[in-house]
Protein backbone atom coordinates (compact mmCIF):
# COMPACT_ATOMS: atom_id res chain seq x y z
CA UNK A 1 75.86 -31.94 21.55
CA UNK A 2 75.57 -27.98 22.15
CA UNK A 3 76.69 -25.53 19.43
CA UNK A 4 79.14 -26.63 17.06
CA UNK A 5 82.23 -24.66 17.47
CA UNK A 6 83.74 -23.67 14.32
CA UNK A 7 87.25 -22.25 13.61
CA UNK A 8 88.10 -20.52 10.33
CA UNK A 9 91.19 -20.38 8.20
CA UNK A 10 91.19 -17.68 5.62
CA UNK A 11 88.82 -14.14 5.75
CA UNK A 12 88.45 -13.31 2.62
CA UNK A 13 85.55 -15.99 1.68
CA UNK A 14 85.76 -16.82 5.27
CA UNK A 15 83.86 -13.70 6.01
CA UNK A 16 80.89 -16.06 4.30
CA UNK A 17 81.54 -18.68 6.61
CA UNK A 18 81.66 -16.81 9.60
CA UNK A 19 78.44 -14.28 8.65
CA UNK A 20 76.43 -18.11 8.10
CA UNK A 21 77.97 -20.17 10.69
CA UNK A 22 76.42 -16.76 13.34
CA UNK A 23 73.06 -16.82 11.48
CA UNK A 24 73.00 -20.91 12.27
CA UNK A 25 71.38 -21.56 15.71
CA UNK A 26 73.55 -24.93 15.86
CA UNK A 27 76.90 -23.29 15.47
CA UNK A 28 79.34 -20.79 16.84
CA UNK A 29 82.67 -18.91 15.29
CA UNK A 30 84.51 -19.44 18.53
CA UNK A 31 88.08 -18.60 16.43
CA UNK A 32 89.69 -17.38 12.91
CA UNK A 33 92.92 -17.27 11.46
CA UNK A 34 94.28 -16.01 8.33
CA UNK A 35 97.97 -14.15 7.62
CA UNK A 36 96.54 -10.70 7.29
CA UNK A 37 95.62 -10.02 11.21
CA UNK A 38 94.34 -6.64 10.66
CA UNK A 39 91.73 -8.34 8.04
CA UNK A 40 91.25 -11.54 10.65
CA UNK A 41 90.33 -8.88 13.15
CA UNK A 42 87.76 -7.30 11.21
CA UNK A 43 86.04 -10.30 11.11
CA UNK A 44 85.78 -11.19 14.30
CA UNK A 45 84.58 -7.64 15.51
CA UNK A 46 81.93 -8.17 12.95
CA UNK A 47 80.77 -11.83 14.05
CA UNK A 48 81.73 -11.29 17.67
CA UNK A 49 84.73 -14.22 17.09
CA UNK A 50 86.54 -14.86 20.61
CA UNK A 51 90.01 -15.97 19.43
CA UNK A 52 92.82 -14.21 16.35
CA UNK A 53 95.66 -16.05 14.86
CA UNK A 54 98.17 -15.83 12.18
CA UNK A 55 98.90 -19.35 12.19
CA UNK A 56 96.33 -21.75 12.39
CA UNK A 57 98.79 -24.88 14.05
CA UNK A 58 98.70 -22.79 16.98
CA UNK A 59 94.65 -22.47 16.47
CA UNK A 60 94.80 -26.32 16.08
CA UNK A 61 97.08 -26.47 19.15
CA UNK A 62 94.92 -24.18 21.16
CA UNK A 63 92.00 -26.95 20.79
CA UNK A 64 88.32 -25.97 21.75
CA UNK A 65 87.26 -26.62 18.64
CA UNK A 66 84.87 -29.38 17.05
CA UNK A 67 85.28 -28.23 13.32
CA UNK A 68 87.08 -26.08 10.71
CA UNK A 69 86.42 -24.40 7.70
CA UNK A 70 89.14 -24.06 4.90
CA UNK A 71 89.19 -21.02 3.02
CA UNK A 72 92.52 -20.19 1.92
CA UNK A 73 94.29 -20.29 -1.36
CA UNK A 74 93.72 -24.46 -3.22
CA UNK A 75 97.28 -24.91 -2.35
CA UNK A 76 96.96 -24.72 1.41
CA UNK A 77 93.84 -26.62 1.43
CA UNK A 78 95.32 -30.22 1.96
CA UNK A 79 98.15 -29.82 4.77
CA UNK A 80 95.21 -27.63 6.37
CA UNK A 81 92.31 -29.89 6.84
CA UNK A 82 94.82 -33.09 7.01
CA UNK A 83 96.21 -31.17 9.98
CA UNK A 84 92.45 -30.69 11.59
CA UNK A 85 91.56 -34.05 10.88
CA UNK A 86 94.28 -35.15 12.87
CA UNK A 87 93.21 -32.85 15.55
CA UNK A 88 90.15 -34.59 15.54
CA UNK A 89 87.48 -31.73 13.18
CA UNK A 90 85.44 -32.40 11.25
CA UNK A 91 86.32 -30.04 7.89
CA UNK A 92 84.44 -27.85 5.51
CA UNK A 93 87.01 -26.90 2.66
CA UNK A 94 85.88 -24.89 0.18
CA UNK A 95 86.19 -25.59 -3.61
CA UNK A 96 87.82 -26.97 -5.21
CA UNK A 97 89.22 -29.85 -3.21
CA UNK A 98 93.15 -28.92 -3.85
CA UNK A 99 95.72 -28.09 -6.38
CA UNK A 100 95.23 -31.72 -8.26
CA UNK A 101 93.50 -34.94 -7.39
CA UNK A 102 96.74 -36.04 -6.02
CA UNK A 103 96.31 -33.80 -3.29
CA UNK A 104 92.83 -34.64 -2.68
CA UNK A 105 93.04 -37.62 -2.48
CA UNK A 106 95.67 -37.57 0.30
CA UNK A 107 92.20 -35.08 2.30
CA UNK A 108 90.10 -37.84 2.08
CA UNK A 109 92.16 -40.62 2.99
CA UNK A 110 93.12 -38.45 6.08
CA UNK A 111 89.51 -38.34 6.99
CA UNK A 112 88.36 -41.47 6.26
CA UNK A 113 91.32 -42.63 9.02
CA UNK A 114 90.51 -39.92 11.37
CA UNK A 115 86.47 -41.30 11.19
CA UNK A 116 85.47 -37.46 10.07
CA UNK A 117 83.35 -35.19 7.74
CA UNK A 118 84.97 -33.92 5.06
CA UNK A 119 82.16 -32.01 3.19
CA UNK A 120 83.00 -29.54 0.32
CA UNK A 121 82.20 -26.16 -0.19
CA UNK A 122 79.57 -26.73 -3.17
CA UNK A 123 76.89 -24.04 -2.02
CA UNK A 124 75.29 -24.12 -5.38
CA UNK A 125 73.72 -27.32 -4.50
CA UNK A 126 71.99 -25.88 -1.58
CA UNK A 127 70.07 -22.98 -3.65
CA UNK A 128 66.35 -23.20 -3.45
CA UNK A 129 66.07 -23.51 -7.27
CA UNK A 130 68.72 -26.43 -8.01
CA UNK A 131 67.25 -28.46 -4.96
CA UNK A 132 63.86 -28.20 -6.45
CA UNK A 133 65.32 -28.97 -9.52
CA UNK A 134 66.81 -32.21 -8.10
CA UNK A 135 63.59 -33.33 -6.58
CA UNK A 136 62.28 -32.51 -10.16
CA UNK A 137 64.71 -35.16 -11.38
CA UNK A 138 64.75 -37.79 -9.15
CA UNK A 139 60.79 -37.94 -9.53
CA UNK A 140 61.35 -39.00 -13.53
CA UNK A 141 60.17 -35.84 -14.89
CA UNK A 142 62.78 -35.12 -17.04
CA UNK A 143 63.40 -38.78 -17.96
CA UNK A 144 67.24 -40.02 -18.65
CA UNK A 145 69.79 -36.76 -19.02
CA UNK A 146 71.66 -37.72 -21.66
CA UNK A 147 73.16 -34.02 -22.86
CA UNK A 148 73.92 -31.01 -20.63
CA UNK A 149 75.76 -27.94 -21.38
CA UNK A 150 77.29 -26.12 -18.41
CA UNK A 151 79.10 -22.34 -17.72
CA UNK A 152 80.51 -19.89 -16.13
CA UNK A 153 81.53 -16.89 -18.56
CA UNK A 154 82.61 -13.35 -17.60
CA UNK A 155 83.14 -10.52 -19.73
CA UNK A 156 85.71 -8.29 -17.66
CA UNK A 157 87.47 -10.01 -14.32
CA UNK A 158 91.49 -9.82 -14.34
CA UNK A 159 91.05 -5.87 -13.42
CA UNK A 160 89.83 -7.47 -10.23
CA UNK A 161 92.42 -10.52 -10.12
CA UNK A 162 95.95 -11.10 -8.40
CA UNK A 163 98.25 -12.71 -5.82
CA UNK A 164 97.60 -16.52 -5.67
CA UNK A 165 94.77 -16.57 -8.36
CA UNK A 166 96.46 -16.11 -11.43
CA UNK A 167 99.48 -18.12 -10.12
CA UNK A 168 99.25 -21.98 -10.99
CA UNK A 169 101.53 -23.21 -8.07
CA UNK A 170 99.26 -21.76 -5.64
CA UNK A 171 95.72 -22.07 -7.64
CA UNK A 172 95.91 -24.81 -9.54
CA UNK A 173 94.80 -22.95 -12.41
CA UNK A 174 92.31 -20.28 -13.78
CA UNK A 175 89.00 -19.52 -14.34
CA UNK A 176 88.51 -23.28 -14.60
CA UNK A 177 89.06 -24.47 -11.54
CA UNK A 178 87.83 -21.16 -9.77
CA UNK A 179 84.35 -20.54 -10.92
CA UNK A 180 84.09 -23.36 -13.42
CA UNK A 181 84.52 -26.41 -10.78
CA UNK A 182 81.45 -24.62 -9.20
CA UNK A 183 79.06 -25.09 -12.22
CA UNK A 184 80.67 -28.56 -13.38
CA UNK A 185 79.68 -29.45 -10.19
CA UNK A 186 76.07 -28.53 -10.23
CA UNK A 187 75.81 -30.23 -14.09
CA UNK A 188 77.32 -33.21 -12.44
CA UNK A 189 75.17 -33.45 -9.16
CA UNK A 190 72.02 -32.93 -11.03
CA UNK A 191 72.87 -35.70 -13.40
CA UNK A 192 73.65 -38.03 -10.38
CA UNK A 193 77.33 -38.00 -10.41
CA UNK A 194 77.73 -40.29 -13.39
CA UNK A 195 81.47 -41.41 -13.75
CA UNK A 196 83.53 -39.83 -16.45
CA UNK A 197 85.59 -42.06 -19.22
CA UNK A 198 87.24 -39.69 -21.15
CA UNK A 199 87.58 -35.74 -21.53
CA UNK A 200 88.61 -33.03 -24.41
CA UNK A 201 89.81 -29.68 -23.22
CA UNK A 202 91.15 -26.54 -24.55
CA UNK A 203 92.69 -23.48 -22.74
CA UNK A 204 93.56 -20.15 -23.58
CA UNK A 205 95.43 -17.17 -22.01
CA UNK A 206 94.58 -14.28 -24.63
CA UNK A 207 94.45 -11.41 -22.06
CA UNK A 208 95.92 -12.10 -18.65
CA UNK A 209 99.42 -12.38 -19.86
CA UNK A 210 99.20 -8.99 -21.26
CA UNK A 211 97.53 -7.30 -18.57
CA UNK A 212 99.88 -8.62 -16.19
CA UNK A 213 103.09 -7.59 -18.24
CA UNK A 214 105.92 -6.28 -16.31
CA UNK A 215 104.60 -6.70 -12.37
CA UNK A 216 105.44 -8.58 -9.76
CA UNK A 217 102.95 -11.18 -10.35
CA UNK A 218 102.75 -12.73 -13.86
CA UNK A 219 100.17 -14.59 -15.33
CA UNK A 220 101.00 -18.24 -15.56
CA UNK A 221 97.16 -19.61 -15.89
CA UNK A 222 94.61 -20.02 -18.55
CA UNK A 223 91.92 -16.91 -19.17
CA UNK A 224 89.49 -19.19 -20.90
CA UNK A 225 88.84 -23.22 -20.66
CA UNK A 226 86.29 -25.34 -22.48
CA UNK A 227 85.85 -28.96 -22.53
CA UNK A 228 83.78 -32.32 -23.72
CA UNK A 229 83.29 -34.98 -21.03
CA UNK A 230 81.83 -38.01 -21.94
CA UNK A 231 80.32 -40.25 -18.83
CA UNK A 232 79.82 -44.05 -18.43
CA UNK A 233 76.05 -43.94 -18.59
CA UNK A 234 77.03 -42.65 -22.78
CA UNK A 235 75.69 -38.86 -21.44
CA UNK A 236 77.71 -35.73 -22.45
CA UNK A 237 78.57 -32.68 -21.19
CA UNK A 238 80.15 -29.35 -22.43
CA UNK A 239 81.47 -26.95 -20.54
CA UNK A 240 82.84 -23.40 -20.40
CA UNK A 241 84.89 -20.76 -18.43
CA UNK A 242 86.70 -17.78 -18.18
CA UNK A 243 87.77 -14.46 -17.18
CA UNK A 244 87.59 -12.63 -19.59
CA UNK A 245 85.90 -13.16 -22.79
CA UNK A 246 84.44 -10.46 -25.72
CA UNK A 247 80.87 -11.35 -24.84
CA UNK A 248 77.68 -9.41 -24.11
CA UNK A 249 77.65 -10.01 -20.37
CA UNK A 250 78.37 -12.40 -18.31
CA UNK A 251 76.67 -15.94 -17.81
CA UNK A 252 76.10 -18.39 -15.55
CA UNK A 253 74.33 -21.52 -17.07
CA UNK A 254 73.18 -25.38 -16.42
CA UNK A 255 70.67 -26.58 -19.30
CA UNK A 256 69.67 -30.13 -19.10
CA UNK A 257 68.14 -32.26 -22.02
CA UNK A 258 66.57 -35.45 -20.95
CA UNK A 259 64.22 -38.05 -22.74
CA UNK A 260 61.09 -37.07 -20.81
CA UNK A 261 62.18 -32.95 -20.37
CA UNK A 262 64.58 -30.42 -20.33
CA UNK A 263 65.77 -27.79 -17.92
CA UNK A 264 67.94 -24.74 -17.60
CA UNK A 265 68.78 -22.52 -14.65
CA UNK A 266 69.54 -19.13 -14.28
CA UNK A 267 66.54 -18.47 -14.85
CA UNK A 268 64.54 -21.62 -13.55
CA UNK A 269 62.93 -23.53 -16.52
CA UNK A 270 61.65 -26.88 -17.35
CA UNK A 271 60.63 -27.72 -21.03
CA UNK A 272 58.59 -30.51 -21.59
CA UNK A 273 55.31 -31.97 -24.09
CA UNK A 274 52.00 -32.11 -22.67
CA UNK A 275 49.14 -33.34 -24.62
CA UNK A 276 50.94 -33.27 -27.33
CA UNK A 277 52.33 -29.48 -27.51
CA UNK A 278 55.75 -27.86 -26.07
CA UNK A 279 55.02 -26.53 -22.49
CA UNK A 280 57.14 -24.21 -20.54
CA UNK A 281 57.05 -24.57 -16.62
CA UNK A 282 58.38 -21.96 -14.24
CA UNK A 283 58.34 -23.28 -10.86
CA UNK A 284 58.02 -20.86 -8.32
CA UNK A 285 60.79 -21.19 -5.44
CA UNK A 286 61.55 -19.27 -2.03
CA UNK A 287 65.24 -18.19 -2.84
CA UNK A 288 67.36 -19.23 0.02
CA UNK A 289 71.51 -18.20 0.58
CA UNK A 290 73.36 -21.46 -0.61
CA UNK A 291 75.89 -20.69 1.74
CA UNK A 292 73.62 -20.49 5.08
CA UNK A 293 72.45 -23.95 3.67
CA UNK A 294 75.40 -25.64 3.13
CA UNK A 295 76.17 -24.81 6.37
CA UNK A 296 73.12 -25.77 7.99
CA UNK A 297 73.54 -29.46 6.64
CA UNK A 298 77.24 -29.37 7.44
CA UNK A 299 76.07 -28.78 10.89
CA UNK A 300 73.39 -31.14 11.08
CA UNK A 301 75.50 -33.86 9.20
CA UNK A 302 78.42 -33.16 12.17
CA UNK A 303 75.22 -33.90 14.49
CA UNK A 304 74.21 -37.29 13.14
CA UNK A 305 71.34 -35.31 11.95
CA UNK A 306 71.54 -35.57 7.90
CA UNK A 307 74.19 -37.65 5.71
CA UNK A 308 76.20 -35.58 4.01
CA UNK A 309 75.28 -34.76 0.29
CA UNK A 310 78.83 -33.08 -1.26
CA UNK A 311 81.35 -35.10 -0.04
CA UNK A 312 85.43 -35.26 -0.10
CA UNK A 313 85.15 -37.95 -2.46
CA UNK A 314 82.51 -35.85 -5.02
CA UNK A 315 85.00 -33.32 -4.51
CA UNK A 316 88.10 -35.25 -5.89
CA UNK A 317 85.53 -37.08 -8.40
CA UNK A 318 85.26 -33.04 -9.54
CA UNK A 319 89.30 -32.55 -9.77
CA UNK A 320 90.05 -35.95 -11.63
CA UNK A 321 87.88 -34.02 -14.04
CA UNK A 322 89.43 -30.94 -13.86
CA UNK A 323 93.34 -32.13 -13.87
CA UNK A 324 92.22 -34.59 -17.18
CA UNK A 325 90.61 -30.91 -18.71
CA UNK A 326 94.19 -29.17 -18.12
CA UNK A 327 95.96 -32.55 -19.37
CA UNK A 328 94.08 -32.75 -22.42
CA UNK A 329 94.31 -28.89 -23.02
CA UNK A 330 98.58 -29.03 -22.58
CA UNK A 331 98.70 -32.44 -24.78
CA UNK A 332 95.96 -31.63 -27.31
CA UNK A 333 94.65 -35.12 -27.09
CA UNK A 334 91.79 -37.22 -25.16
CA UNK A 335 92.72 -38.26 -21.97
CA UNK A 336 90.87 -41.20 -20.33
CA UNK A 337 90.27 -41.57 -16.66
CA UNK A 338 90.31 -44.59 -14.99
């Protein structure tokens, strides 16, 4: 095969996709399409993209093509790639997987029976420091995980939020399933995707409402989440996330404890006893764009050069997750998952 030929739907985080997909020697940005032309176009003058659209059936329609990237709001994610897959692409989509596991599930059926990738837009798993961390782990050092506490907390955010984010029709939800499914993820990944049984969740919406009083937009998702997963190997995790929360800054957080070691990131850290006193080990790490390497492997994986490591299905393991959270949160009570 020569270069991968990529089309693009969506240029807001699409601009990512297209600025990686140039830097990879594998792959080209031969078109992009999103509803804002004037933004589409700046893209492609940027990343010297041959083709513009508005709608991306006509993209699909217009065929030279070998794979697309989703990047548009969670609600367009499914028809999207279900449409490419029957075109034949392979599909990044980025995160998270749809609206509900409902949804997702209808993504990877669709390219299970089309006999294509469907690889999700985790970057975070490609960073230098979490795939050292996962080499780390899979050599024993930090023994079983049996407790991990996960986050993604912001101090100030809705000044910057609108349109399609902070409406749960087209999102899904909030903070949650914007930048929490990203660190859920991580926790998840590192632990070796260990199924969940049963989750606790609580949500709030203490600001947004407010702020978004009287425009054309109201608020109609949570500004803060939390929640207690419990996982069939009898491991635990908490999470957190939010918009908007009166903290000292904001955070960004996976700590680990394990029966052999512990481990947090951001910053790198393992914690473990050696000759019989507490040692702290900073392992030193070339940091690397998680986004150039996710798509890297998403190339090499369309190839038949790497098997894919963040998968359609890991993505709608991730939602199940997610939609039990905002069950749990709206019911007050436990809610198992089969």
């Amino acid at each position: 095969m020569n270069k991968v030929r990529v089309g693009i739907v969506g240029a807001g985080i699409g601009y990512l996709h297209a600025q990686s997909i140039r830097k990879c020697p594998d792959a080209e940005p031969v078109a992009i399409c999103d509803v804002n032309e004037a933004r589409a176009q700046r893209v492609a003058r940027e990343f010297d993209i041959p083709r513009v659209y508005t709608d991306y059936n006509k993209m699909l329609q217009d065929g030279g093509m070998d794979a697309m990237a989703v990047c548009t709001p969670n609600v367009y994610h499914a028809p999207q790639a279900i449409a490419a897959f029957e075109a034949g692409l392979h599909v990044i989509c980025e995160k998270p997987l749809s609206v509900n596991a409902v949804e997702g599930a209808k993504m990877v059926e669709a390219a299970k029976k089309a006999g294509r990738i469907l690889m999700m837009g985790f970057n975070n798993r490609f960073r230098s420091d979490t795939q050292l961390l996962k080499k780390y782990i899979e050599t024993g050092e930090l023994g079983e995980i049996y407790y991990a506490k996960t986050g993604w907390i912001r101090r100030k955010c809705l000044q910057w939020l609108s349109g399609w984010f902070i409406n749960k029709e087209l999102s899904g939800g909030g903070p949650l399933i914007d930048i929490g499914v990203h660190v859920l993820d991580l926790t998840l990944w590192l632990m070796g995707n260990p199924k969940p049984v049963s989750v606790m969740g609580s949500s709030y919406a203490k600001f947004g409402p407010k702020r978004f009083e009287g425009t054309n937009t109201p608020f109609t998702v949570e500004d803060l989440a939390a929640g207690f997963i419990k996982l069939e190997n009898g491991a635990t995790v908490m999470m957190e996330a939010s918009w908007e929360s009166h903290i000292a800054k904001e955070q960004i957080y996976v700590s680990l404890i394990g029966t052999q070691g512990g481990a947090d990131l951001d910053p790198f850290r393992i914690y473990k006893d050696m000759n019989g006193a507490p040692v702290d080990i900073s392992p030193q790490f070339q940091p690397v764009s998680g986004h150039e390497m996710e798509i890297k492997h998403f190339i090499a994986c369309i190839k038949g050069e790497a098997e894919c490591i963040s998968t359609g299905e890991h993505g709608l393991h991730i939602m199940q997750i997610l939609d039990a959270l905002y069950k749990s949160a709206e019911t007050g009570m436990s809610v198992e998952i089969a």
